[in-house]
N, C-alpha and C. Protein backbone atom coordinates (compact mmCIF):
# COMPACT_ATOMS: atom_id res chain seq x y z
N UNK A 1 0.83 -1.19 0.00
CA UNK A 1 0.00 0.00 0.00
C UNK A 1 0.87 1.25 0.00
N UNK A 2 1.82 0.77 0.65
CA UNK A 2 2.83 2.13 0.94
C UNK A 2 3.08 2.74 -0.88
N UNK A 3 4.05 1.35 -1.34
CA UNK A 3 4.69 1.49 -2.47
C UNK A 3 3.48 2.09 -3.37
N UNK A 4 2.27 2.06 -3.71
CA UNK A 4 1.49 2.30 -4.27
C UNK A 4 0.92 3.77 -4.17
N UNK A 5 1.06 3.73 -3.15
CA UNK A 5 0.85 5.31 -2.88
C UNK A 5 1.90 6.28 -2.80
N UNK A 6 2.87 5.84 -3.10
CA UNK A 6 4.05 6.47 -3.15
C UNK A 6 4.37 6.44 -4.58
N UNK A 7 4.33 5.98 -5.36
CA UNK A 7 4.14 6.19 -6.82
C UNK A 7 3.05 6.40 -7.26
N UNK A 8 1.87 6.75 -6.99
CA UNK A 8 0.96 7.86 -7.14
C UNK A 8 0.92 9.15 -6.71
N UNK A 9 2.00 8.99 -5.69
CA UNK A 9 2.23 10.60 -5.63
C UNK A 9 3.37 11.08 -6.26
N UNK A 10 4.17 10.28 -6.96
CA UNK A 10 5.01 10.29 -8.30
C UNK A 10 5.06 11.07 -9.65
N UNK A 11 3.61 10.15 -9.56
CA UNK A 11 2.64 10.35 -10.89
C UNK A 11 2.16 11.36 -11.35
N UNK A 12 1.66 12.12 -10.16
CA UNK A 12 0.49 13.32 -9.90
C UNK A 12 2.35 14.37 -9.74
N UNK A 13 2.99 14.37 -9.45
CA UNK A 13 4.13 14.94 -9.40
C UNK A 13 4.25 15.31 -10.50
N UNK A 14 4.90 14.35 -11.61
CA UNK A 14 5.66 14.34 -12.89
C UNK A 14 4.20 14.91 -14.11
N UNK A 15 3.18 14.75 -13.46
CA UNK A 15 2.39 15.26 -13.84
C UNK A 15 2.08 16.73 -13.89
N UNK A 16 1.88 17.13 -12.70
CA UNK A 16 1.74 18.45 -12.45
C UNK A 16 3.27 19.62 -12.82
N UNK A 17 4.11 18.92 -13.07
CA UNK A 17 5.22 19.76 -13.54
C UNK A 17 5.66 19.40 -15.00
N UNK A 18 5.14 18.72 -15.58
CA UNK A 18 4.21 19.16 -16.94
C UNK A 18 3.62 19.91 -17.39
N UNK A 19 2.45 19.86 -17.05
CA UNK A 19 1.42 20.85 -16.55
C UNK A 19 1.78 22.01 -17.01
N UNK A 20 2.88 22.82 -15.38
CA UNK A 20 3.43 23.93 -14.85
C UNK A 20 4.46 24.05 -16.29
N UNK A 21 5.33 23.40 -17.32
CA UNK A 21 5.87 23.81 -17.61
C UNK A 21 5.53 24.18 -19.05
N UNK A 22 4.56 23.59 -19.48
CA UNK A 22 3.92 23.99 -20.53
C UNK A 22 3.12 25.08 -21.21
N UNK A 23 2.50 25.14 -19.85
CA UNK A 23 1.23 26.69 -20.06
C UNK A 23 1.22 26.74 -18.60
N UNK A 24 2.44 27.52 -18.07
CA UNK A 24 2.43 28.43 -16.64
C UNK A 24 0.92 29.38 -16.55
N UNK A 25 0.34 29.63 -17.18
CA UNK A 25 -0.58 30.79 -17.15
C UNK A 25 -1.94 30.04 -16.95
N UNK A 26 -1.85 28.65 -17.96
CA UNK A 26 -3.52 27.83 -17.40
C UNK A 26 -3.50 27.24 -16.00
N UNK A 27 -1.88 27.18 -15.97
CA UNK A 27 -2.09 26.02 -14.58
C UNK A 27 -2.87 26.98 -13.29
N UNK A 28 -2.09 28.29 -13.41
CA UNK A 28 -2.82 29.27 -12.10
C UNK A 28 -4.02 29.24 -12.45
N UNK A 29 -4.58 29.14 -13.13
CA UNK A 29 -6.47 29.46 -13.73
C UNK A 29 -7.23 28.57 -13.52
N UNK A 30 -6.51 27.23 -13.33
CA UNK A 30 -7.38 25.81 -13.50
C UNK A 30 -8.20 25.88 -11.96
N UNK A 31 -9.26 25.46 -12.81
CA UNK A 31 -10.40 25.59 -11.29
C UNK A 31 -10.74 26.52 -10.52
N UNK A 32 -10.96 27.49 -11.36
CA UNK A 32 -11.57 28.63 -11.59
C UNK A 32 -12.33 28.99 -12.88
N UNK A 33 -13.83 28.92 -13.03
CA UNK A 33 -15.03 29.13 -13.94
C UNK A 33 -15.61 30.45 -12.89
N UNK A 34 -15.78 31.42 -13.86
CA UNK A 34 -16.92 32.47 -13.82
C UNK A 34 -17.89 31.97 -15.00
N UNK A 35 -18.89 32.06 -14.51
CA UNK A 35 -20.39 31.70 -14.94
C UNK A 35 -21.31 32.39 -14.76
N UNK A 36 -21.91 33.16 -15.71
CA UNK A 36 -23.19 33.87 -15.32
C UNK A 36 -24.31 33.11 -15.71
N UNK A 37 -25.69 33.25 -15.56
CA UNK A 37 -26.51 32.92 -15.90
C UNK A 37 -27.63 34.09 -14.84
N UNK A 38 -28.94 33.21 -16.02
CA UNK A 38 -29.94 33.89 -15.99
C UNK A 38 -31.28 32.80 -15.88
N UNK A 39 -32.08 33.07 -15.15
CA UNK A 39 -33.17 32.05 -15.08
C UNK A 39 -34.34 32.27 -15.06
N UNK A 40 -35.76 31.45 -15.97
CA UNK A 40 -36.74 32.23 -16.21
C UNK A 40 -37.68 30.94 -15.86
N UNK A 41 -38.59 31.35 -15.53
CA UNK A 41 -40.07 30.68 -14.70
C UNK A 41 -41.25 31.04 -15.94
N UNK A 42 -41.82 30.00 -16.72
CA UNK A 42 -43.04 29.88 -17.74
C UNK A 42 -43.84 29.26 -16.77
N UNK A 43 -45.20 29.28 -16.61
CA UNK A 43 -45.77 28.96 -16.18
C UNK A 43 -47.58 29.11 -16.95
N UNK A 44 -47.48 28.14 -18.16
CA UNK A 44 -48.78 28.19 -19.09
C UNK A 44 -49.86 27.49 -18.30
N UNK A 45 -50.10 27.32 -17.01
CA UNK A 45 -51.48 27.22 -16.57
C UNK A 45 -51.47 25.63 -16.87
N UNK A 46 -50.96 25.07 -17.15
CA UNK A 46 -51.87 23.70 -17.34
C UNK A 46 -51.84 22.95 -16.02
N UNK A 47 -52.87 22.11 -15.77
CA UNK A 47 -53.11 21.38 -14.40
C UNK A 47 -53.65 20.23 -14.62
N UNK A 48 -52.84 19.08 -14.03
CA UNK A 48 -53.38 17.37 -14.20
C UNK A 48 -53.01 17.22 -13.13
N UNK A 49 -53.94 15.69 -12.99
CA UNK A 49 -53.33 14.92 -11.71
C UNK A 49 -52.61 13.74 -11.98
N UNK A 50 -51.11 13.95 -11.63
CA UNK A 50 -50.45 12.67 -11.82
C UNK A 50 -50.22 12.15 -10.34
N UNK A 51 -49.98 10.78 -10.94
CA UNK A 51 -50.16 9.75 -9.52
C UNK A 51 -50.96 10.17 -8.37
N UNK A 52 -52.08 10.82 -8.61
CA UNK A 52 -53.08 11.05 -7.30
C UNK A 52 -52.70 12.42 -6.99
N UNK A 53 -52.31 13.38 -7.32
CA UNK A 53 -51.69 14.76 -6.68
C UNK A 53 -51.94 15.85 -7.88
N UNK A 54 -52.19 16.88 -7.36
CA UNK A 54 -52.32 17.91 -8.56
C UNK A 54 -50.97 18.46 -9.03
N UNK A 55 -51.19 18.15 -10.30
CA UNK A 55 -49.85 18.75 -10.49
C UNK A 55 -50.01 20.25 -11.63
N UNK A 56 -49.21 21.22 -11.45
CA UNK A 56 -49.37 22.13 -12.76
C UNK A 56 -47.40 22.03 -13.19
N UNK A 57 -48.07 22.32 -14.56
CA UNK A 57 -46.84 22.68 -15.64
C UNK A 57 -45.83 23.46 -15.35
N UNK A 58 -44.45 24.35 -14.99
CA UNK A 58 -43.60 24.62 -15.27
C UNK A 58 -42.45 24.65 -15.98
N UNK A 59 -42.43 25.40 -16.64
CA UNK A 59 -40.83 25.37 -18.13
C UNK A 59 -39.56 26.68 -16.94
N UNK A 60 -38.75 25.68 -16.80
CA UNK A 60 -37.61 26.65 -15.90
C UNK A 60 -36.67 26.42 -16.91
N UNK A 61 -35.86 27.93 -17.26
CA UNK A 61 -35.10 27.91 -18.35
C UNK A 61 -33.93 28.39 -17.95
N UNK A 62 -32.73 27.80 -17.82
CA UNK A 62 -31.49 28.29 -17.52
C UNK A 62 -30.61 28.52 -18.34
N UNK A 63 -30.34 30.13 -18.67
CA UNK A 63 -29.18 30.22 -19.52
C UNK A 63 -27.94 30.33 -19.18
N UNK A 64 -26.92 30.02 -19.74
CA UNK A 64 -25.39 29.82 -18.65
C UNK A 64 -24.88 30.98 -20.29
């Protein structure tokens, strides 16, 4: 277990200084998303009963 985890942290090593040496500028950025969005509520009135319960219609629209 030792050995195994000790060359996974090898891995993730030789990895990450890859990474770093390729595009210094994405590596600082990675995991970091700005996201806006906007969200809108339709609500055309319709009303049924599914499985025993009233249900009405909603269209929720998310724009990213």
């Amino acid at each position: 277990m030792e050995r195994a985890r000790a060359s996974a942290e090898q891995s993730r090593a030789k990895e990450e200084a890859k990474a770093s040496k390729a595009a210094p500028d994405t590596a600082e950025k990675k995991g970091k998303v700005n996201v806006k969005y906007h969200v809108t509520v339709d609500r055309p009135g319709q009303h049924e009963k599914v499985a025993g319960y009233d249900a009405e219609r909603v269209f929720i629209t998310i724009t990213l």
